[in-house]
Protein backbone atom coordinates (compact mmCIF):
# COMPACT_ATOMS: atom_id res chain seq x y z
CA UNK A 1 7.76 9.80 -21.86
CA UNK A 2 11.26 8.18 -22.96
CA UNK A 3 12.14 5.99 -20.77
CA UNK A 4 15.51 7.70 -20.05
CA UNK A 5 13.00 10.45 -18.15
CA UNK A 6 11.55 7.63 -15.70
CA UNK A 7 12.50 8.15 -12.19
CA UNK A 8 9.60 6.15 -10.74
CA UNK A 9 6.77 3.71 -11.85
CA UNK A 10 4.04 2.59 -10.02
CA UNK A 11 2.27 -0.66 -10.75
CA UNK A 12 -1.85 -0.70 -10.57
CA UNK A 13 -2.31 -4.90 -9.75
CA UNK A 14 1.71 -5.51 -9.02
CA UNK A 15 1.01 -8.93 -8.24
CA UNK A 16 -0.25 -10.47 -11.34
CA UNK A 17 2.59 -13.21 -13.24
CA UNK A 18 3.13 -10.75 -16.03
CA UNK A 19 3.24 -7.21 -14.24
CA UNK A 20 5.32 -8.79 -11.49
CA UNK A 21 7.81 -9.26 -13.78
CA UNK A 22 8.23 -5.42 -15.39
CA UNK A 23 8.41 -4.43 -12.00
CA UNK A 24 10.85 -6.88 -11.41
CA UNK A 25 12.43 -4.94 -14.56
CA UNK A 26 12.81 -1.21 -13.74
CA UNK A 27 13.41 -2.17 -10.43
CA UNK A 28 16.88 -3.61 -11.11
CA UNK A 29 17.53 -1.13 -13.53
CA UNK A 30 17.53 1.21 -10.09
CA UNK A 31 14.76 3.11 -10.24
CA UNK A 32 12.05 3.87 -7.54
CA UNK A 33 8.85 1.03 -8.14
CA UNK A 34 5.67 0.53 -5.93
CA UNK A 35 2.50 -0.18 -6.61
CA UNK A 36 -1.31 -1.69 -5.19
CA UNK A 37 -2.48 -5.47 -5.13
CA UNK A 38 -5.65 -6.62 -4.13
CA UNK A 39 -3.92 -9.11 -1.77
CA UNK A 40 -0.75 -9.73 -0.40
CA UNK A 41 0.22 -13.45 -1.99
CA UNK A 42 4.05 -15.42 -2.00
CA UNK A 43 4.89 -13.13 -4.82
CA UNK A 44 4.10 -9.78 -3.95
CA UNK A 45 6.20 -10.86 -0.69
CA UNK A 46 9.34 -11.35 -2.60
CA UNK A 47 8.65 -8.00 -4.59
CA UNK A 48 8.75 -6.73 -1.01
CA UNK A 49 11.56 -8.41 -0.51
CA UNK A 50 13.22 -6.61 -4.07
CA UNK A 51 12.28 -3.19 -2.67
CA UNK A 52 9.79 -2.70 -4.03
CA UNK A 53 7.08 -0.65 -1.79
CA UNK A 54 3.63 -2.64 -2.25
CA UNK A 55 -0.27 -1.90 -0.53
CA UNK A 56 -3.04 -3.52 -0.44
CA UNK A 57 -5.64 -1.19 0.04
CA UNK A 58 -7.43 1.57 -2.56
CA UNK A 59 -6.17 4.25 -1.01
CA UNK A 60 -4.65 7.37 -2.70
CA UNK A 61 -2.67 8.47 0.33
CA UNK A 62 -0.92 5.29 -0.05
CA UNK A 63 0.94 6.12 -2.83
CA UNK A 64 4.68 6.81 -1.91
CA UNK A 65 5.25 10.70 -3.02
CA UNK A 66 7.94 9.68 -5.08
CA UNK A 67 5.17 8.06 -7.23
CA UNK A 68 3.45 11.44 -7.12
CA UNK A 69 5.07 13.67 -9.66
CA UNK A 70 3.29 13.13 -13.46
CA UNK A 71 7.16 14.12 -15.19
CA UNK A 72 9.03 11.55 -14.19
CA UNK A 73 6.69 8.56 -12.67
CA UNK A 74 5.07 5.74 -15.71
CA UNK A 75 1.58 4.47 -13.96
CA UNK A 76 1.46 0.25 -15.55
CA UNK A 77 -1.64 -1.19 -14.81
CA UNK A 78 -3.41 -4.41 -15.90
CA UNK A 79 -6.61 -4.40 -17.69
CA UNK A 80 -8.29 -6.63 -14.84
CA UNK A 81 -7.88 -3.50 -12.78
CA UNK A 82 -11.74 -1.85 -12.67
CA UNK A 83 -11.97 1.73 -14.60
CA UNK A 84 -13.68 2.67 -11.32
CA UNK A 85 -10.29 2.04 -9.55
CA UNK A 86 -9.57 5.36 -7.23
CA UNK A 87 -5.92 4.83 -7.65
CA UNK A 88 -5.74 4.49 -11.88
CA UNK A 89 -8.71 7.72 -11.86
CA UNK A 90 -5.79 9.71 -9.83
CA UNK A 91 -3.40 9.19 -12.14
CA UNK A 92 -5.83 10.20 -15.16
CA UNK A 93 -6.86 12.91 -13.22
CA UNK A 94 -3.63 14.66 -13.12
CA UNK A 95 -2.13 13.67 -16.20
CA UNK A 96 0.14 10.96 -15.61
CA UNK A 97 1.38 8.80 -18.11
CA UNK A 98 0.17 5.25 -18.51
CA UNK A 99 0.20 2.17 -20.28
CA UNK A 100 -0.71 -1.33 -20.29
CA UNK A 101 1.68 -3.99 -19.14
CA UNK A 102 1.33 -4.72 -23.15
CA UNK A 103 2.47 -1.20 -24.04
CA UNK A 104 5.57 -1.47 -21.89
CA UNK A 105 6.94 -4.81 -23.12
CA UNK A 106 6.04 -3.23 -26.78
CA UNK A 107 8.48 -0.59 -26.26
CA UNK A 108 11.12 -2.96 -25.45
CA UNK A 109 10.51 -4.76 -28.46
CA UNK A 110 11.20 -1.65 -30.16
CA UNK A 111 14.84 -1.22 -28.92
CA UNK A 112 15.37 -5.37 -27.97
CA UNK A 113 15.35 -7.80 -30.33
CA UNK A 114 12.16 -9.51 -29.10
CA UNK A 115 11.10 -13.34 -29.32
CA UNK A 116 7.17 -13.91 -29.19
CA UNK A 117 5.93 -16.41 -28.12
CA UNK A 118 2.34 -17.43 -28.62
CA UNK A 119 -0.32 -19.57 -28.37
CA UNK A 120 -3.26 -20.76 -26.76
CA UNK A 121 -1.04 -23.82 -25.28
CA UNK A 122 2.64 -23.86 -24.52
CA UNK A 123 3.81 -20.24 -24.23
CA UNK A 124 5.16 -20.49 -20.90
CA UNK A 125 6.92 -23.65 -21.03
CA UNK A 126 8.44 -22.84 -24.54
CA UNK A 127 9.07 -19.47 -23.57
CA UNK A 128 10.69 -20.58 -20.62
CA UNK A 129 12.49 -22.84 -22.25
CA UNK A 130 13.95 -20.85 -25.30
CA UNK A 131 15.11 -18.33 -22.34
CA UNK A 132 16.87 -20.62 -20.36
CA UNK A 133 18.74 -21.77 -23.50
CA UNK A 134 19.44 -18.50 -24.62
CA UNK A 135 20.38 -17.08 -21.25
CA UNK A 136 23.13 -20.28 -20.99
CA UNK A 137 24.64 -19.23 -24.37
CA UNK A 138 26.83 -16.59 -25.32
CA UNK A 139 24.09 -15.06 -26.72
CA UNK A 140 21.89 -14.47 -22.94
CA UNK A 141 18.83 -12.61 -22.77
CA UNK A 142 16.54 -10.81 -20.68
CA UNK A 143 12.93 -12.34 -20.52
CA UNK A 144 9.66 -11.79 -18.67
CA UNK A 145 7.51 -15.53 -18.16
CA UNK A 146 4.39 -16.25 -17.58
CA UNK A 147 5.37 -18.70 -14.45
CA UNK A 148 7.98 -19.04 -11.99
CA UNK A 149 11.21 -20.94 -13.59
CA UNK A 150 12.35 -23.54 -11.50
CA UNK A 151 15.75 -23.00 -12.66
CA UNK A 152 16.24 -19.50 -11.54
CA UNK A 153 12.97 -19.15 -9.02
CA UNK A 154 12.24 -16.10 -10.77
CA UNK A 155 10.00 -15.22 -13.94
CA UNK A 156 12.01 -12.82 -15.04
CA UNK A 157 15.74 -13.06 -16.17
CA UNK A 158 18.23 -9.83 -16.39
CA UNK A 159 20.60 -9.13 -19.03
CA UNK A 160 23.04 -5.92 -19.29
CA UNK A 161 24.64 -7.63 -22.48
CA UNK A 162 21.70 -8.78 -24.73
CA UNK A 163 19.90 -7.46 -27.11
CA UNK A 164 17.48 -9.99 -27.02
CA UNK A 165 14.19 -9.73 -25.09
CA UNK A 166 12.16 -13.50 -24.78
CA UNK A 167 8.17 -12.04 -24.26
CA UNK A 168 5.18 -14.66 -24.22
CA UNK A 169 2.30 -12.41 -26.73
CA UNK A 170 -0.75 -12.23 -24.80
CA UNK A 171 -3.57 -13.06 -27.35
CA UNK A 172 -6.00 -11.54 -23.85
CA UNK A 173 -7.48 -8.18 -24.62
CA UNK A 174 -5.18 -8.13 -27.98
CA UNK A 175 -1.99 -7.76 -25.86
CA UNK A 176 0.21 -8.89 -28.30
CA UNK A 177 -0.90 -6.02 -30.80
CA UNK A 178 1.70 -3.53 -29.21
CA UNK A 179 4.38 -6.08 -30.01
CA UNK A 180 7.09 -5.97 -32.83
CA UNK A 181 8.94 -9.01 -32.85
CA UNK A 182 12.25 -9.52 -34.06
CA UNK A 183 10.97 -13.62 -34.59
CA UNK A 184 7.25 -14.65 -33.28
CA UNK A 185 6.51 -18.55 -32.21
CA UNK A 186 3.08 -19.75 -32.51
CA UNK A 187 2.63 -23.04 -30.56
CA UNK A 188 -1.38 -23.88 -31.10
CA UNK A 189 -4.38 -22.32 -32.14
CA UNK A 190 -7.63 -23.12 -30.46
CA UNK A 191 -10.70 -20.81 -29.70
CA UNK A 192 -10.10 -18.99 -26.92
CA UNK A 193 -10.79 -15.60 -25.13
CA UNK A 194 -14.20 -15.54 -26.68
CA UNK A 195 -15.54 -12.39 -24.84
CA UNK A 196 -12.74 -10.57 -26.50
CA UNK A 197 -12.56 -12.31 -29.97
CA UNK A 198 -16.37 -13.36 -30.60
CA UNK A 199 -15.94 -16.19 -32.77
CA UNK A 200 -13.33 -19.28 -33.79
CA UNK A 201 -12.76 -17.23 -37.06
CA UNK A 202 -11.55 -14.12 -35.20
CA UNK A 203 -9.27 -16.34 -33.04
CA UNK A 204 -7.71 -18.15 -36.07
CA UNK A 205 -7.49 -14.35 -37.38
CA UNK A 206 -5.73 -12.96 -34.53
CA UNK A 207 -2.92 -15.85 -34.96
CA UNK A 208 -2.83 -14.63 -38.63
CA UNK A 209 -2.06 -11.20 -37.20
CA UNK A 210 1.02 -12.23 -35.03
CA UNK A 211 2.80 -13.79 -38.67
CA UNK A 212 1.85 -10.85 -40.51
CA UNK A 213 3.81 -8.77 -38.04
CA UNK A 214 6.91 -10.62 -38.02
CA UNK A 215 6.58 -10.39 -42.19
CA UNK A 216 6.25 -6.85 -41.90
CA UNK A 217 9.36 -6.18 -39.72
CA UNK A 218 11.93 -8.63 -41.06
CA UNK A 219 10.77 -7.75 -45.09
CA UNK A 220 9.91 -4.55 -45.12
């Protein structure tokens, strides 16, 4: 699905940092965006606030109808979100299309010019940081943070101008594999995420990964 052909998206754990903030996305790009939390929380009461039609209980019947057709609605979930889930088996059930937080932001690396930022340490402040810059220049951009900014209360920031998308790369569940930066920042390197990596080695690896990407997409 292009994303031209989205009407609606529904979000499968709206409330986390990171999917709070695509939602945030599509919904000021005008489209129809709802979703399920576990709980309601400050945040999900400001995406309420947006417009943005949020429940918190596993309930199919829930699910606004305009969240209901598989041709025009993009199911985003987060991998914390159980397999078992009855809303995300609903939407596999009848076809829908859907993607990981990780696979949306990868897309908009793919038609953004996207700074990555990662790093065991640091990737929110320096992410944060590097957006606030940018969005003060001539330059702007839009950006999706891992925390709220205290500058703008938000952790995400719009642009209609830029083509330049700041993204912190997930090392969790090998987010940041969907990614293709335009320019990637690695801030530190420590073991971390063991039950996905295994070992130091793999960790130290996966940072190796990140460079090799950027290599491949500004020399190739």
């Amino acid at each position: 699905m292009e994303f031209k052909d989205i009407q609606a998206v529904y979000f499968v754990g709206a409330g986390g940092i990171g999917m709070s903030a695509v939602a945030r996305y599509f919904r000021q790009k005008g489209l129809v965006v709802a979703g399920y939390d576990k709980t309601p929380s400050d945040l999900t009461r400001k995406l309420e606030q947006e417009e943005i039609q949020l429940h918190y209980e596993e309930n199919v019947d829930l699910i606004p109808s305009a969240c209901k057709n598989p041709a025009t609605t993009l199911v985003v979930y987060t991998p914390a979100i159980p397999e078992t889930h009855k809303e995300l088996a609903f939407f596999r059930k009848n076809g829908f299309e859907i993607e990981k937080r990780a696979q949306v932001l990868g897309r908009l690396t793919q038609t953004h010019k996207g700074l990555c930022f990662a790093g065991t340490h640091g990737k929110t402040s320096t992410s944060t940081m590097c957006a606030h810059i940018m969005h003060q220049s001539h330059l702007d951009c839009n950006a999706f943070l891992g925390g709220i900014s205290k500058n703008y209360g938000t952790n995400y920031i719009l642009s209609d101008k830029s083509d330049y998308v700041v993204i912190e790369a997930d090392e969790f569940d090998r987010s940041f594999h969907w990614l293709r930066p335009y320019m990637s920042v690695i801030t530190s390197t420590d073991p971390d995420h063991l039950d996905i990596y295994g070992t130091k080695e793999a960790t130290w690896k996966a940072s190796d990964i990140i460079l090799n990407l950027y290599k491949l997409m500004v020399f190739s």
